[in-house]
Protein backbone atom coordinates (compact mmCIF):
# COMPACT_ATOMS: atom_id res chain seq x y z
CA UNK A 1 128.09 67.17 42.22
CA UNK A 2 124.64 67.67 43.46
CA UNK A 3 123.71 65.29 46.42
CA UNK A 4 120.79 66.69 47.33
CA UNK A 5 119.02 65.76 43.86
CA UNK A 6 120.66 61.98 44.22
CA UNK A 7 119.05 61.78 47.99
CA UNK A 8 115.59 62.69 46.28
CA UNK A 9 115.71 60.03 44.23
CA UNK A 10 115.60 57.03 46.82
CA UNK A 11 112.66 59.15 48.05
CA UNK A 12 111.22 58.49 44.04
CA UNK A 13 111.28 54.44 45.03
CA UNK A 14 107.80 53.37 45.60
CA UNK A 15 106.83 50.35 45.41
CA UNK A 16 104.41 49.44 42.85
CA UNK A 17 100.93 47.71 44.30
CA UNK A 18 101.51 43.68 42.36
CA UNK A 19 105.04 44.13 43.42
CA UNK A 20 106.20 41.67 45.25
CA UNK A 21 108.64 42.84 48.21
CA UNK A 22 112.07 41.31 46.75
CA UNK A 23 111.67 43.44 43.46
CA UNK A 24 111.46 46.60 45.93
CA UNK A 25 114.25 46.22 47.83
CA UNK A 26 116.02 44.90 44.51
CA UNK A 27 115.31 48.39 43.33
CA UNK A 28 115.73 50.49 46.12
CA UNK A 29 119.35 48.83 46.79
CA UNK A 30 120.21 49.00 42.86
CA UNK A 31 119.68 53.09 43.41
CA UNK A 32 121.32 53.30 46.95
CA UNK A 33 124.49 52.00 45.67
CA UNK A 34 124.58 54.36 43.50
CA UNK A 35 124.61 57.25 46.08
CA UNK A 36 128.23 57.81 47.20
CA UNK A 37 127.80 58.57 51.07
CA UNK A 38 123.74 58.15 51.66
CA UNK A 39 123.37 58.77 55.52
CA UNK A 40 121.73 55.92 57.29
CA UNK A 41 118.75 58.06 58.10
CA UNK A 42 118.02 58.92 54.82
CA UNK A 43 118.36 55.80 53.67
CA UNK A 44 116.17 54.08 56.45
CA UNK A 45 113.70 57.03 55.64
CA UNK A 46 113.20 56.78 51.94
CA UNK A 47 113.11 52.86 52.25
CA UNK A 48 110.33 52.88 54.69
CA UNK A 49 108.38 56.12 52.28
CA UNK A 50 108.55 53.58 49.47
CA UNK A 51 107.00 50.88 50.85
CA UNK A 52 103.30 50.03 50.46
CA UNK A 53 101.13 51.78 53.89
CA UNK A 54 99.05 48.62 54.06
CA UNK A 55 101.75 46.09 54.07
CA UNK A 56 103.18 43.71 57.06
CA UNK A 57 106.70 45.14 56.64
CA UNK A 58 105.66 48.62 56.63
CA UNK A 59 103.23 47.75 59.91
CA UNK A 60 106.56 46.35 61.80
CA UNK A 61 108.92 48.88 60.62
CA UNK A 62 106.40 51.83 61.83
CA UNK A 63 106.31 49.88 65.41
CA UNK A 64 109.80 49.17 66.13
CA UNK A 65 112.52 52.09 64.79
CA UNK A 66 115.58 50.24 62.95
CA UNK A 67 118.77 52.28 63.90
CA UNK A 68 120.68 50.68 60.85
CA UNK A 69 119.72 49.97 57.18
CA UNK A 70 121.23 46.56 57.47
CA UNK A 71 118.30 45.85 60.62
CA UNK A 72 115.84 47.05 57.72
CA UNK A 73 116.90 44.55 55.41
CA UNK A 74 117.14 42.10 57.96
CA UNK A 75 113.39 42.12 58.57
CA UNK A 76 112.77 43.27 54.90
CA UNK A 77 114.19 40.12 53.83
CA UNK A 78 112.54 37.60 56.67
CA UNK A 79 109.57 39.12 55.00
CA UNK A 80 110.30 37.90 52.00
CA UNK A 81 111.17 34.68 53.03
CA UNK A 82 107.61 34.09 54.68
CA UNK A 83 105.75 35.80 51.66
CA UNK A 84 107.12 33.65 49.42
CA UNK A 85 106.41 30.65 51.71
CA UNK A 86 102.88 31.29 52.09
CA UNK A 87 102.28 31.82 48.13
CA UNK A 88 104.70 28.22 47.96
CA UNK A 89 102.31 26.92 50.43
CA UNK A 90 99.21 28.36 48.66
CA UNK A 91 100.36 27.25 44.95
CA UNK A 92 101.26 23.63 46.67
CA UNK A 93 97.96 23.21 47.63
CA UNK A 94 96.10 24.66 45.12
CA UNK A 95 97.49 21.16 43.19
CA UNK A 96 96.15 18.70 46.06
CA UNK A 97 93.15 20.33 46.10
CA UNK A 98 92.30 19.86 42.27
């Protein structure tokens, strides 16, 4: 069993430029699971390699070290939450102001 060639493919999860941030991690869990015993490092590593340079997520995550991949997704997914609100927000909107 090669485990070296299963790491390297959480390090082949980008993140696509029109994706939106639930997708990724959608993704990037769907291929972690799949890895027997991924260290925490790697894991934390690859996620954070994936992720768009210019985005919010990938800003905070570069600023403030997560020790554990469940801190990650902790932020991963409050980003998500307020991405989604602002679009809600923005789509809402968009219908009041005709």
């Amino acid at each position: 069993m090669d485990l070296e060639k299963t790491y390297d493919g959480l390090y082949e999860i980008l993140q696509h430029r029109a994706e939106p941030l639930r997708g990724y991690i959608a993704r990037f869990n769907q291929e972690k699971v799949a890895i027997p015993e991924c260290s925490i490092p790697t894991a934390i590593s690859a996620f954070e390699r994936g992720m768009l340079p210019d985005g919010d997520l990938y800003k905070e995550l570069s600023k403030y070290q997560c020790k554990t991949l469940e801190d990650v997704l902790s932020r991963a997914w409050a980003q998500v939450k307020w991405e989604e609100d602002v679009a809600s927000r923005a789509k809402a909107q968009q219908k009041k102001d005709p």
